[in-house]
Protein backbone atom coordinates (compact mmCIF):
# COMPACT_ATOMS: atom_id res chain seq x y z
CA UNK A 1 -7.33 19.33 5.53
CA UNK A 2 -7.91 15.83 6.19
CA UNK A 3 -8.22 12.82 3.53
CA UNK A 4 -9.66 9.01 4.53
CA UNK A 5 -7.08 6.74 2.60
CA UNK A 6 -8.86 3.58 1.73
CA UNK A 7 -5.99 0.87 1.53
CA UNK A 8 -7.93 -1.66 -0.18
CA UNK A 9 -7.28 0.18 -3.29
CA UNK A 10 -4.90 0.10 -5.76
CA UNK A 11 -1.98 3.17 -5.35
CA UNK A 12 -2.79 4.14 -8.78
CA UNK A 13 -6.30 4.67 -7.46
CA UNK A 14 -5.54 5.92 -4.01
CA UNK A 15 -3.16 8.64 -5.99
CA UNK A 16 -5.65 9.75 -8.35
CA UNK A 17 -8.06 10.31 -5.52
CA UNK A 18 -5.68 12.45 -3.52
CA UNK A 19 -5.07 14.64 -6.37
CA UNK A 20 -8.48 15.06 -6.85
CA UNK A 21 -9.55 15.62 -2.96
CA UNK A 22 -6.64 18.43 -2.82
CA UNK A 23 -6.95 20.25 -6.33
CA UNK A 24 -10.93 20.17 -6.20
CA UNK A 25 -10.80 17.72 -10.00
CA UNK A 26 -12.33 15.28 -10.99
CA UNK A 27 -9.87 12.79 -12.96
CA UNK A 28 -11.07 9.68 -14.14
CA UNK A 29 -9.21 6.70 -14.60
CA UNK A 30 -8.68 7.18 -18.35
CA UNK A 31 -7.38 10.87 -17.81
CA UNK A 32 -4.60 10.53 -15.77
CA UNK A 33 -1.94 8.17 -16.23
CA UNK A 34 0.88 7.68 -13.68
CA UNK A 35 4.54 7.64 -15.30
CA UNK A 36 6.46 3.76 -14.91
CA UNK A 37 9.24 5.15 -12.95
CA UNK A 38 6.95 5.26 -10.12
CA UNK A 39 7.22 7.98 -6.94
CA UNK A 40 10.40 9.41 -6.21
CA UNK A 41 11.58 11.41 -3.43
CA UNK A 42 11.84 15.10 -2.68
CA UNK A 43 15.58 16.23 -2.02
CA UNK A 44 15.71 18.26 1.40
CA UNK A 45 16.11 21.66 0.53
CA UNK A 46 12.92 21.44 -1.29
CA UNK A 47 10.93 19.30 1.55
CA UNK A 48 12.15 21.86 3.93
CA UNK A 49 11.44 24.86 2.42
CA UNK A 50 9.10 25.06 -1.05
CA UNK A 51 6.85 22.30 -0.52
CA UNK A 52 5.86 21.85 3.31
CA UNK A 53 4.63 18.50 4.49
CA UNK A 54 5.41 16.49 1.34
CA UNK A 55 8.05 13.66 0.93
CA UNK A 56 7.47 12.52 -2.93
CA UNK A 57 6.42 13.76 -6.21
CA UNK A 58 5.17 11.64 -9.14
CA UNK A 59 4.91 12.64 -12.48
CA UNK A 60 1.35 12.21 -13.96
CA UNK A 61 0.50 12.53 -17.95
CA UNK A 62 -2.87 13.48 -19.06
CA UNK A 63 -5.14 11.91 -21.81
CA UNK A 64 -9.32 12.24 -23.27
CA UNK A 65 -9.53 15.91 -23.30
CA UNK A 66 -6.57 16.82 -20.59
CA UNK A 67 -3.24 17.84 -22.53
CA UNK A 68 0.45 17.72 -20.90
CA UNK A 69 1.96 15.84 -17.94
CA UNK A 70 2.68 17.25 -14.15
CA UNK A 71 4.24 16.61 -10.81
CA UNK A 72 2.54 15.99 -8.13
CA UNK A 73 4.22 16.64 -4.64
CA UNK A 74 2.64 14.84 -1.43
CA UNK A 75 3.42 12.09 1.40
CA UNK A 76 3.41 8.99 1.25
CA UNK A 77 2.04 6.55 3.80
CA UNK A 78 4.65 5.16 5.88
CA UNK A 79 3.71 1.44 6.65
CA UNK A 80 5.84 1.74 10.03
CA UNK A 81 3.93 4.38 11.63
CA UNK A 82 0.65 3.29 10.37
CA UNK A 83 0.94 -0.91 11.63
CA UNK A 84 2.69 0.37 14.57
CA UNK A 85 3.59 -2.65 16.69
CA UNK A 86 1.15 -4.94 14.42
CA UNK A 87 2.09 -7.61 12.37
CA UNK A 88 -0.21 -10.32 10.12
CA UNK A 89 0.43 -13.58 10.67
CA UNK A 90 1.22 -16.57 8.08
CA UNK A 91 2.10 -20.32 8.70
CA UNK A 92 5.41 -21.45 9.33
CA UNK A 93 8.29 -23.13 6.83
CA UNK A 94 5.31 -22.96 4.05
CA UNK A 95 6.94 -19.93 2.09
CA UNK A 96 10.23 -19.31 0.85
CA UNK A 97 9.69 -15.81 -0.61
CA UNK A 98 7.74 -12.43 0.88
CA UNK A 99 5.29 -12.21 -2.24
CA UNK A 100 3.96 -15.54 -0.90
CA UNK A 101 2.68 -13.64 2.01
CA UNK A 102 0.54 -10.88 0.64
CA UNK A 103 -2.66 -12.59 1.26
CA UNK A 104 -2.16 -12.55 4.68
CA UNK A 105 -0.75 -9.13 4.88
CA UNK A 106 -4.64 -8.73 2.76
CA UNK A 107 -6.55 -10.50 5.37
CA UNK A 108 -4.53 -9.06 8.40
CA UNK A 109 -4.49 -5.83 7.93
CA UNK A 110 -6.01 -5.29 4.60
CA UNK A 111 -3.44 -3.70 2.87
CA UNK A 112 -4.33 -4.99 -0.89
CA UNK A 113 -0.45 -5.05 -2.43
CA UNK A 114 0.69 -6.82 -5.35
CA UNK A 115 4.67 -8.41 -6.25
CA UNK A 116 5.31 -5.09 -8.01
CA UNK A 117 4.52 -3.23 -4.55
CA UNK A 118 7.31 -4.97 -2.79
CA UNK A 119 10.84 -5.98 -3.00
CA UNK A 120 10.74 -10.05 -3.24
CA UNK A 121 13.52 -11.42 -0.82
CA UNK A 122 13.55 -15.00 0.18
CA UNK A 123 12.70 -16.22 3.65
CA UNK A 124 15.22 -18.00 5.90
CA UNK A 125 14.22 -21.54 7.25
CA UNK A 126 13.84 -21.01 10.72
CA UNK A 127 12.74 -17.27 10.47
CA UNK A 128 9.96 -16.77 13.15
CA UNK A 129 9.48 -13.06 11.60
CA UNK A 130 9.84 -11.35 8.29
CA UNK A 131 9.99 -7.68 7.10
CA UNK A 132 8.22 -7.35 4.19
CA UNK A 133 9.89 -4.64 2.13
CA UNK A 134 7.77 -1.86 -0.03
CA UNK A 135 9.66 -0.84 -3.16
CA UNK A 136 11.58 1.97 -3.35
CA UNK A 137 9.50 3.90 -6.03
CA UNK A 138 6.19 2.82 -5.00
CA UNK A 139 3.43 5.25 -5.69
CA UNK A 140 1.28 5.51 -2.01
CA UNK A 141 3.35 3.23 0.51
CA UNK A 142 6.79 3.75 2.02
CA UNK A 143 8.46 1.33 4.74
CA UNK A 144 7.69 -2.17 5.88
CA UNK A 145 5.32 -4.73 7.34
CA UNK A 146 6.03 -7.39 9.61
CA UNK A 147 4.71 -10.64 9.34
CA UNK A 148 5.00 -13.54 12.13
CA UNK A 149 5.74 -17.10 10.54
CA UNK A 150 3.69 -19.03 13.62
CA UNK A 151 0.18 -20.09 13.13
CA UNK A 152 -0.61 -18.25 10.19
CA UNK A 153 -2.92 -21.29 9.30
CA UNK A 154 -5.43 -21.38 12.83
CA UNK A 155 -5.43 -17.45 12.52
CA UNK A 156 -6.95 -17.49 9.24
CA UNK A 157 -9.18 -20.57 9.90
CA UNK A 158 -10.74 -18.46 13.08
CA UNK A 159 -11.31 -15.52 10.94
CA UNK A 160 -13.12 -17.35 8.56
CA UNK A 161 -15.37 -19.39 11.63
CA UNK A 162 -16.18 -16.03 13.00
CA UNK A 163 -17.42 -14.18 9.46
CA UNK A 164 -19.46 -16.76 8.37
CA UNK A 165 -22.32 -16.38 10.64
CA UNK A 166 -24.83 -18.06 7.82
CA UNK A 167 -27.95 -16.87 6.55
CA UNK A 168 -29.23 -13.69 7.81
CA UNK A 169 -32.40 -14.19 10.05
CA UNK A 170 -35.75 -13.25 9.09
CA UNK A 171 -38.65 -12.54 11.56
């Protein structure tokens, strides 16, 4: 059973959507509430032998006409794996922290993650690469994503050249 994750969305969102897709439910937004705490991870005996395939569980309460509060056991998406060997790109000596970079980790490779998502760490000076860290706890990502501190800034102004095409022609 196969699931499309859509990374532009929120992990609240992308969570809610799993546990829908696998339990056959429809949750709305209102109706299931993810606890602050965040993900947290399985301990080996029980990834290895009660709950196959799953790395994480996250404890969800339920509100407007759903009573009570559950786990939820699954995997989370591990950044390495999935940005395998690609990196987004941001200028150089213009940051001095790695929240500063998530809008180019957004236009790169369109991972839409917020300073809550990540653990902030400062940049050195003369750092050609970072690791951007994912928190610990977070709810749908796991890992890391590398960003390269040279020309960040004629990257983004060729991606912008090449989307705007202009008007659409008419006939």
């Amino acid at each position: 059973m196969s699931y499309r994750l859509d990374i532009t969305l929120r992990p609240e969102v992308i969570l809610r959507s799993l546990v829908n897709y696998r339990n056959h439910t429809n949750y709305k937004e209102n109706q299931l509430t993810w606890h602050p705490s965040g993900a947290r991870e399985l301990e080996k005996r029980l990834r290895d032998t009660l709950v196959p395939r799953c790395d994480t569980y996250a404890l969800a309460s339920f509100s407007h006409g759903y009573i009570g509060s559950r786990n939820f056991t699954y995997l989370r998406v591990d950044l390495d794996e999935m940005f395998d060997g690609q990196v987004a790109y941001a200028p150089a000596n213009e940051h001095t922290e790695t929240d500063e970079l998530l809008p180019y980790i957004l236009a790169d490779l369109g991972v839409s993650l917020t300073r809550k998502d990540i653990i902030p760490l400062l940049i050195p000076e003369d750092a050609e690469e970072v690791d951007v860290l994912i928190a610990p706890r977070h709810l749908t990502y796991k890992g890391k994503i590398t960003v390269s501190l040279t020309g960040g800034k004629k990257r983004l102004v060729e991606r912008v050249l090449i989307t705007d095409v202009g008007p659409y022609p008419t006939a």
